[in-house]
Protein backbone atom coordinates (compact mmCIF):
# COMPACT_ATOMS: atom_id res chain seq x y z
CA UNK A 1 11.06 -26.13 1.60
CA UNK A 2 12.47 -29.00 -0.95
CA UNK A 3 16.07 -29.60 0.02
CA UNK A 4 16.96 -29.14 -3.77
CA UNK A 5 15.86 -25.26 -3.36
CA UNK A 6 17.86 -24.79 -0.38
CA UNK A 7 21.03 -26.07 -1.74
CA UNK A 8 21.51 -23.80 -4.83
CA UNK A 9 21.58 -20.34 -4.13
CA UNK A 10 23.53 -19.47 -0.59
CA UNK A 11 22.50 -16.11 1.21
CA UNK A 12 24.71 -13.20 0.74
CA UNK A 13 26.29 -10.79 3.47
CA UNK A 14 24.60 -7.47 4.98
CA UNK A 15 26.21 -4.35 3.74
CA UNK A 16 29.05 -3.22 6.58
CA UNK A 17 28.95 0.37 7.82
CA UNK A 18 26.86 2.55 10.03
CA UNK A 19 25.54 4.18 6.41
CA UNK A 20 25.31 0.80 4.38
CA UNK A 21 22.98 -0.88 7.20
CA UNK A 22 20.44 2.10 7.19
CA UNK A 23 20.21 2.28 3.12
CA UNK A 24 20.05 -1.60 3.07
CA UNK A 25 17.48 -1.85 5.46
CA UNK A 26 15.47 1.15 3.58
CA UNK A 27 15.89 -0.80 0.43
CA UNK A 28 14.95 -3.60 2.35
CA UNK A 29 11.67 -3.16 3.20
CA UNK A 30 11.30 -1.03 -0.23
CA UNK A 31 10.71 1.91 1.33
CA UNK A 32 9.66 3.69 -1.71
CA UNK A 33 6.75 1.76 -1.74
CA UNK A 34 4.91 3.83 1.29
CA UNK A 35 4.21 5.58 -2.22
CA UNK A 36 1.17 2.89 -2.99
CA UNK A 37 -0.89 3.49 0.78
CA UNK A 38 0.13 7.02 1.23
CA UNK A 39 -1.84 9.45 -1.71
CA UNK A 40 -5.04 7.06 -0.71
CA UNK A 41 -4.91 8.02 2.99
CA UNK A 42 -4.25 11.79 2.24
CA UNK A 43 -7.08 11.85 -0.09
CA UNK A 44 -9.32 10.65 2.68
CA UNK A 45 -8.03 13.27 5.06
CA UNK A 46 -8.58 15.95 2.43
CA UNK A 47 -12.04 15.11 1.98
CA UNK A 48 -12.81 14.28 5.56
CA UNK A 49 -11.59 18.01 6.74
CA UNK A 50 -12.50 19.42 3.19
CA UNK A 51 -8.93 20.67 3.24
CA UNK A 52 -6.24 20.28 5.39
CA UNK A 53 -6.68 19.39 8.78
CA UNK A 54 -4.29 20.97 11.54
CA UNK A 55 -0.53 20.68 11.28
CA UNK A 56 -0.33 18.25 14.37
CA UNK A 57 -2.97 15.84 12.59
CA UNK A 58 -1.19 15.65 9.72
CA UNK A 59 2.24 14.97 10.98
CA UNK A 60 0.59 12.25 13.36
CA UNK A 61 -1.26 10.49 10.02
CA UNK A 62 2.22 10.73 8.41
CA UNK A 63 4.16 8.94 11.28
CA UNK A 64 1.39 6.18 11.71
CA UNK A 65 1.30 5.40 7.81
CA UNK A 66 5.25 5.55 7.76
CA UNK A 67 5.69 3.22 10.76
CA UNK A 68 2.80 0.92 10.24
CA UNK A 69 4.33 0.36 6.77
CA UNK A 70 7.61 -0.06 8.12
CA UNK A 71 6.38 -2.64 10.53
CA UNK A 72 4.23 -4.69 7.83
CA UNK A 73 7.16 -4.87 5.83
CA UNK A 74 9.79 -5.36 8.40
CA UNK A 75 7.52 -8.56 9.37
CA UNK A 76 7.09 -9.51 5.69
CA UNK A 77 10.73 -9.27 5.45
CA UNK A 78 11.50 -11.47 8.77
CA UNK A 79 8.74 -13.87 8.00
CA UNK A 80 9.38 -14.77 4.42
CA UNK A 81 13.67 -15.00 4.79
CA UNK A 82 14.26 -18.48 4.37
CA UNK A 83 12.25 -18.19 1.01
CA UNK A 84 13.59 -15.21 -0.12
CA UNK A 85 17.22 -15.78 -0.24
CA UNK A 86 16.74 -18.84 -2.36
CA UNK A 87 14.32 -17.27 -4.42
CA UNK A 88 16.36 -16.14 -7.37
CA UNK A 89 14.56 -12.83 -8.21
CA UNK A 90 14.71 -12.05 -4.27
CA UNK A 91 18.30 -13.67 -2.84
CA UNK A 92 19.56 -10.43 -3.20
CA UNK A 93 17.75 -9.04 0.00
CA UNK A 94 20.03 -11.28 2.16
CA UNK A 95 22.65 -9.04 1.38
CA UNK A 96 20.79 -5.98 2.65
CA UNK A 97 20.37 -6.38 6.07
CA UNK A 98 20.14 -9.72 8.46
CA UNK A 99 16.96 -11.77 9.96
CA UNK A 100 17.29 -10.17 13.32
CA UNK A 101 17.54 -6.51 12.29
CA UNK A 102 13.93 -6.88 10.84
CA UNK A 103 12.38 -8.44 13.52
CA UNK A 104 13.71 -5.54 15.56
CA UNK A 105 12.78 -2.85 13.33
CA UNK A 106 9.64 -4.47 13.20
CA UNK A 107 9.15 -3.96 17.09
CA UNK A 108 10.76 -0.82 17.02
CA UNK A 109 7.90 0.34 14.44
CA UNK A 110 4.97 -1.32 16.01
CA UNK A 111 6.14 1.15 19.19
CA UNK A 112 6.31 3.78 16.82
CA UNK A 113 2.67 2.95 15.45
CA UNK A 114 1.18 2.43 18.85
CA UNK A 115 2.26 6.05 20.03
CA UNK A 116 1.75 7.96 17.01
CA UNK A 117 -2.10 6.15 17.17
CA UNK A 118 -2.16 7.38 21.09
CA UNK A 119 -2.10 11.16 20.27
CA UNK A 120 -4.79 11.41 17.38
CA UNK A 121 -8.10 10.20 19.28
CA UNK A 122 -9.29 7.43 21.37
CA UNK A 123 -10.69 5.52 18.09
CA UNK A 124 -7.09 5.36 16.35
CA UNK A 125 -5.87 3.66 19.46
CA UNK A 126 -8.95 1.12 19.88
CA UNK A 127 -8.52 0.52 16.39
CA UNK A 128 -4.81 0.31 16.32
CA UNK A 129 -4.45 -3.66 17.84
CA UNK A 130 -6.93 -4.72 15.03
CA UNK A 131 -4.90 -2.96 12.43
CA UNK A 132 -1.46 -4.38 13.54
CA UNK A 133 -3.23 -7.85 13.18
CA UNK A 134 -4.24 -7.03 9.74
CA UNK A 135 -0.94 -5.46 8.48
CA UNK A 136 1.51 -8.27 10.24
CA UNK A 137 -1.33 -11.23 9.40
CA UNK A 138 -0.81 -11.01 5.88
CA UNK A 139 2.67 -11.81 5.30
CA UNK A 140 1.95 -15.61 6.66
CA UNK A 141 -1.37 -16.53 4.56
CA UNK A 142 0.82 -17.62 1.44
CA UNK A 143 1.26 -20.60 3.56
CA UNK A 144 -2.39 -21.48 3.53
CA UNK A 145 -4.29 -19.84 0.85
CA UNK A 146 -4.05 -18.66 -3.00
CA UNK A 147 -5.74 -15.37 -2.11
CA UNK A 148 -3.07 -13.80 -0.37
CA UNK A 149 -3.31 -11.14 -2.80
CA UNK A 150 -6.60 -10.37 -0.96
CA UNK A 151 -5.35 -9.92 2.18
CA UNK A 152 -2.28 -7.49 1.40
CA UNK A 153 -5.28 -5.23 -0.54
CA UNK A 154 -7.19 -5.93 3.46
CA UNK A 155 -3.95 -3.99 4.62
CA UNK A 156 -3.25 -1.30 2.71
CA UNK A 157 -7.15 -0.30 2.86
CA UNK A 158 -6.68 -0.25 5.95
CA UNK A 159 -4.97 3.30 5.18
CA UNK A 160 -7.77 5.61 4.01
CA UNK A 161 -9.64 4.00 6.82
CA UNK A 162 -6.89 5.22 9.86
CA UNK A 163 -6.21 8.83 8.17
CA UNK A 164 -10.23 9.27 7.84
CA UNK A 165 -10.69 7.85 12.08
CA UNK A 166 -7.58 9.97 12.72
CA UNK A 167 -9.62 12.93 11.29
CA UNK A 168 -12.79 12.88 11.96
CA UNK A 169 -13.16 10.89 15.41
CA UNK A 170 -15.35 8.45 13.60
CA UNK A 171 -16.40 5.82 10.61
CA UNK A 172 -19.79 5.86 10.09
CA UNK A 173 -19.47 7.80 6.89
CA UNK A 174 -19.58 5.81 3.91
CA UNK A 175 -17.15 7.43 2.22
CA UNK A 176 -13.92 6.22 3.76
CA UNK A 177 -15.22 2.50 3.31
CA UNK A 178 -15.97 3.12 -0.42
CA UNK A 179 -12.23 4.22 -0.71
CA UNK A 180 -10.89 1.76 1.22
CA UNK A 181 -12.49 -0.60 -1.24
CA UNK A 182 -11.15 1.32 -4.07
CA UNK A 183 -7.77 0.38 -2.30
CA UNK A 184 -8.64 -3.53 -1.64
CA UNK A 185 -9.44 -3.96 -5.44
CA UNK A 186 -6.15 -1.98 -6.62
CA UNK A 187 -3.81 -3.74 -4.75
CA UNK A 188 -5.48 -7.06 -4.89
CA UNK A 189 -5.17 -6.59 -8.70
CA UNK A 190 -1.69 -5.22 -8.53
CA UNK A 191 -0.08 -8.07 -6.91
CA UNK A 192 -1.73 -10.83 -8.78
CA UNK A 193 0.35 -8.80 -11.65
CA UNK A 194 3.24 -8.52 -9.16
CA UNK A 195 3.20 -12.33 -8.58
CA UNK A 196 3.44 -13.83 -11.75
CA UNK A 197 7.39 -13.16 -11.55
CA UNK A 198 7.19 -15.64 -8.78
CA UNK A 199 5.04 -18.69 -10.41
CA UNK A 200 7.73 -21.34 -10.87
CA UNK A 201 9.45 -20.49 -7.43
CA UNK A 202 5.67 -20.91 -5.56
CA UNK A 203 5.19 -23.73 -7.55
CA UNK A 204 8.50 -25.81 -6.30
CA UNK A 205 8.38 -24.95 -2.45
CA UNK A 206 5.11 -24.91 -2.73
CA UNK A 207 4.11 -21.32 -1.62
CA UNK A 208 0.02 -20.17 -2.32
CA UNK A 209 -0.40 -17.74 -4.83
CA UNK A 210 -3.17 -17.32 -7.60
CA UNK A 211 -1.15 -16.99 -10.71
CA UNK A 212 0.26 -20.58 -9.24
CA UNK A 213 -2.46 -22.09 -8.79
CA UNK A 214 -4.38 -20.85 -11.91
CA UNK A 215 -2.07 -19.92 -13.63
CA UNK A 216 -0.12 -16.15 -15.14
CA UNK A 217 -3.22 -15.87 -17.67
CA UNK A 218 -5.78 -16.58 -15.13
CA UNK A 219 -4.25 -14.05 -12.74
CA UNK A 220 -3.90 -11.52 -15.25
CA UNK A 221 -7.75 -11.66 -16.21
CA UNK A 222 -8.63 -10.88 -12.64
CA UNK A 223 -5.97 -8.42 -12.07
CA UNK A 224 -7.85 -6.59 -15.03
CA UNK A 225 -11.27 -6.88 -13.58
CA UNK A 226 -10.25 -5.51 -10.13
CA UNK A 227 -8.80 -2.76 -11.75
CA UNK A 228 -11.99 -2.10 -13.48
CA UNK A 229 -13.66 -2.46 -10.34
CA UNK A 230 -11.59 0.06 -8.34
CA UNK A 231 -12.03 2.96 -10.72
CA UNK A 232 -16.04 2.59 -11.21
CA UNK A 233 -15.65 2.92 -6.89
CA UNK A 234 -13.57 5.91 -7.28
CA UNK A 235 -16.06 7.34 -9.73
CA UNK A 236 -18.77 6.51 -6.84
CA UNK A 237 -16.51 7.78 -4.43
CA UNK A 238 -16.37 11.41 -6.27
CA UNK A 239 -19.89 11.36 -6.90
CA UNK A 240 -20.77 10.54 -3.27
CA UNK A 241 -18.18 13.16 -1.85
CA UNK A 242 -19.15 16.11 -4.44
CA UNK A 243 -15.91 16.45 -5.82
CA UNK A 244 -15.87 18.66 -8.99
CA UNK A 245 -14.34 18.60 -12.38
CA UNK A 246 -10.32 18.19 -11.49
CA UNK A 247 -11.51 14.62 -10.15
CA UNK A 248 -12.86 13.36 -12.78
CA UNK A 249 -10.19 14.57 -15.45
CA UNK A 250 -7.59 12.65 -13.38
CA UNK A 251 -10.26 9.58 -13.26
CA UNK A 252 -9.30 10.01 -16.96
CA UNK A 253 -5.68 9.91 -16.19
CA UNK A 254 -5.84 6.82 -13.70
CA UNK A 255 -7.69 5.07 -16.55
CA UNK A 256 -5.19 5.41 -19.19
CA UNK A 257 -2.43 4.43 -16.52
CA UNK A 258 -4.27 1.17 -15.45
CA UNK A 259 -4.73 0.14 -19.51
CA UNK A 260 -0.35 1.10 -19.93
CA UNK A 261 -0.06 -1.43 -16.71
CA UNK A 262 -1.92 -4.30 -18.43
CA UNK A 263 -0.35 -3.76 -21.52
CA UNK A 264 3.24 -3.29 -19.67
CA UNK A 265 2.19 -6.70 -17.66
CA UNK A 266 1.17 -8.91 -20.90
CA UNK A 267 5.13 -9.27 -21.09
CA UNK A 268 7.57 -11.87 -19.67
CA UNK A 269 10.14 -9.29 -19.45
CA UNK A 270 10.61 -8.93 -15.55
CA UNK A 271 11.72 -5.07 -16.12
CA UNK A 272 8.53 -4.23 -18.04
CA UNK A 273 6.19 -5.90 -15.08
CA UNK A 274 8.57 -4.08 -12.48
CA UNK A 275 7.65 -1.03 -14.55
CA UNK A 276 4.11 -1.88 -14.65
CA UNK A 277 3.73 -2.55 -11.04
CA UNK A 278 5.85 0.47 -9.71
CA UNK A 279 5.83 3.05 -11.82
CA UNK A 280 2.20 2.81 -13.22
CA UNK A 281 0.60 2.43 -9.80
CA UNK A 282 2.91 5.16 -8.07
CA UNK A 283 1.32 7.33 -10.89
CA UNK A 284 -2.33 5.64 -10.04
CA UNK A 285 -1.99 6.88 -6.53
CA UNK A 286 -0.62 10.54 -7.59
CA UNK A 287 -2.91 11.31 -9.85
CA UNK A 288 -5.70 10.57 -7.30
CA UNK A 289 -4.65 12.67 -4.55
CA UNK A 290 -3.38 15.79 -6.79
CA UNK A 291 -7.04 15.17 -8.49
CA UNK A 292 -8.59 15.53 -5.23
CA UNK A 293 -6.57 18.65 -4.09
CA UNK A 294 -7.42 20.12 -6.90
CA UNK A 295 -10.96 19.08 -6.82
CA UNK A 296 -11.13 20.91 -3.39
CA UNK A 297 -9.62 23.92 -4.57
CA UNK A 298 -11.63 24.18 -7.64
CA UNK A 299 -14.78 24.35 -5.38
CA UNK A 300 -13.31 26.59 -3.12
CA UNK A 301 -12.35 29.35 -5.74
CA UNK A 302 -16.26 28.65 -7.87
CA UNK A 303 -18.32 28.81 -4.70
CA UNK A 304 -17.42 31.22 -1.78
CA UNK A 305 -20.04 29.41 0.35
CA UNK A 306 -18.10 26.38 -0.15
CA UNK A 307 -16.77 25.28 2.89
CA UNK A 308 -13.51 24.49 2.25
CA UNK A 309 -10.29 24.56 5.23
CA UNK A 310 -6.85 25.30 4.22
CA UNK A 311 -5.39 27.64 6.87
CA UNK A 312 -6.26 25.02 9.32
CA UNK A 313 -3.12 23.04 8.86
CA UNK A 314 -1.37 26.01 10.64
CA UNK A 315 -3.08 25.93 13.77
CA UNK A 316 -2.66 23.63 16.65
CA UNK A 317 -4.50 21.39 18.84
């Protein structure tokens, strides 16, 4: 990086305290955020056990999204330090935690993954290598390529993908792929929005993004098409999966919330793109899987012969 970046904004000091390191290294690797993956994977286990599958399944899904996340951003967090605590809209992280810790809560999760893939079925833990590749491979391609907004949506797909293997034994279905490219066009269009805040930083240590290379209009033009894009495949993916009414009124709902996040994201105000980016697509996501719940319940209550499995979730393996 240009000497003339290092030399202006010195790293802060991790929070002291037993307490202070776990909250800063939560806030860290923005925790919160297992919001954006997580109502996409649960919407492809409700559909793939048309309900809810046993209690042990579920808990498993839960710990492999939570620690795969954890990892990924642990990685992201270790990979990307010397950049981020010059970067003046990211210094602050510095002060949250230290270089080290991530790498070893990085380690620590990609144990966590490995196990929690081990005791759903023999194709979570085939699978599980290839998807630690994916979700760990990401964080380094803004070193080579403008299109690393491509390869983070690659990662989080990657989500209704595991919870549908972890379900079902098996992805020959075509529904888990169509949601899973739902996902890869939401997130791809999300942080093309997410990195405009970083254009002029990218531009000086020169860091690959598209909204540097093309430009914050550019990037917002595609971020809108994506978005398109991902809710015509959600409409295919409720057609294809027979989901009733309740679907399709929140397909209403996720529309309106995609149009307030472009018109949130047309500003140069950095809270009103934080607000677009977090707030709007934490609603995207919540609105999908209550839609879907619903959907399945709706079905289950206007067709007895629908088979539909809710006291499953009680019973064990």
């Amino acid at each position: 990086m240009p000497s003339s970046v290092a030399m202006t904004s010195p790293p802060g000091k991790p929070r002291a305290g037993l307490f202070g390191h776990i909250f800063g290294t939560l806030e860290l690797i923005k925790f919160s955020h297992s919001v954006f993956a997580l109502p996409f994977a649960l919407s492809a286990m409700l559909v793939a056990a048309h309900g809810v599958p046993d209690i042990w399944t579920l808990l498993w899904i839960l710990w492999c999204l939570v620690s795969a996340r954890t990892a990924a951003m642990a990685f992201n967090r270790w990979a990307d330090w010397e950049y981020d605590v010059f970067n003046p809209r990211t210094k602050r992280r510095s002060e949250l935690g230290t270089r080290g810790s991530t790498m070893a809560l990085c380690v620590i999760a990609l144990a966590a993954f490995l196990f929690g893939s081990a005791q759903l079925n023999f194709l979570c833990l085939v699978l599980c290598p290839v998807a630690c590749v994916i979700i760990l491979g990401y964080s380094l391609t803004k070193r080579f390529t403008a299109y690393s907004h491509a390869f983070l949506g690659l990662a989080l797909a990657a989500a209704p993908m595991g919870a549908w293997a972890a379900t079902t034994g098996s992805l020959t279905s075509p529904l888990p792929w169509l949601l899973a490219a739902a996902v890869w066009c939401w997130v791809f269009g999300f942080d093309l929005i997410y990195a405009t805040m970083d254009v002029d930083f990218d531009r000086q240590v020169r860091l690959h993004s598209y909204p540097a290379k093309h430009g914050v209009a550019a990037a917002l033009r595609l971020a809108r098409m994506l978005h398109l894009l991902t809710w015509l495949i959600l409409l295919a993916f409720g057609s294809l999966a027979g989901l009733g009414m309740p679907y399709y009124v929140a397909m209403g709902l996720i529309f309106l919330a995609l149009i307030v996040e472009h018109i949130l994201c047309r500003s140069s105000d950095l809270a009103r793109i934080n607000l677009a980016f977090f707030q709007m697509n934490a609603l995207v996501g919540l609105i999908l899987v209550i839609g879907v719940g619903s959907s399945l319940l709706w079905d289950f209550f206007h067709n007895p012969n629908y088979d539909v499995i809710f006291s499953g979730a009680w019973s064990s393996k």
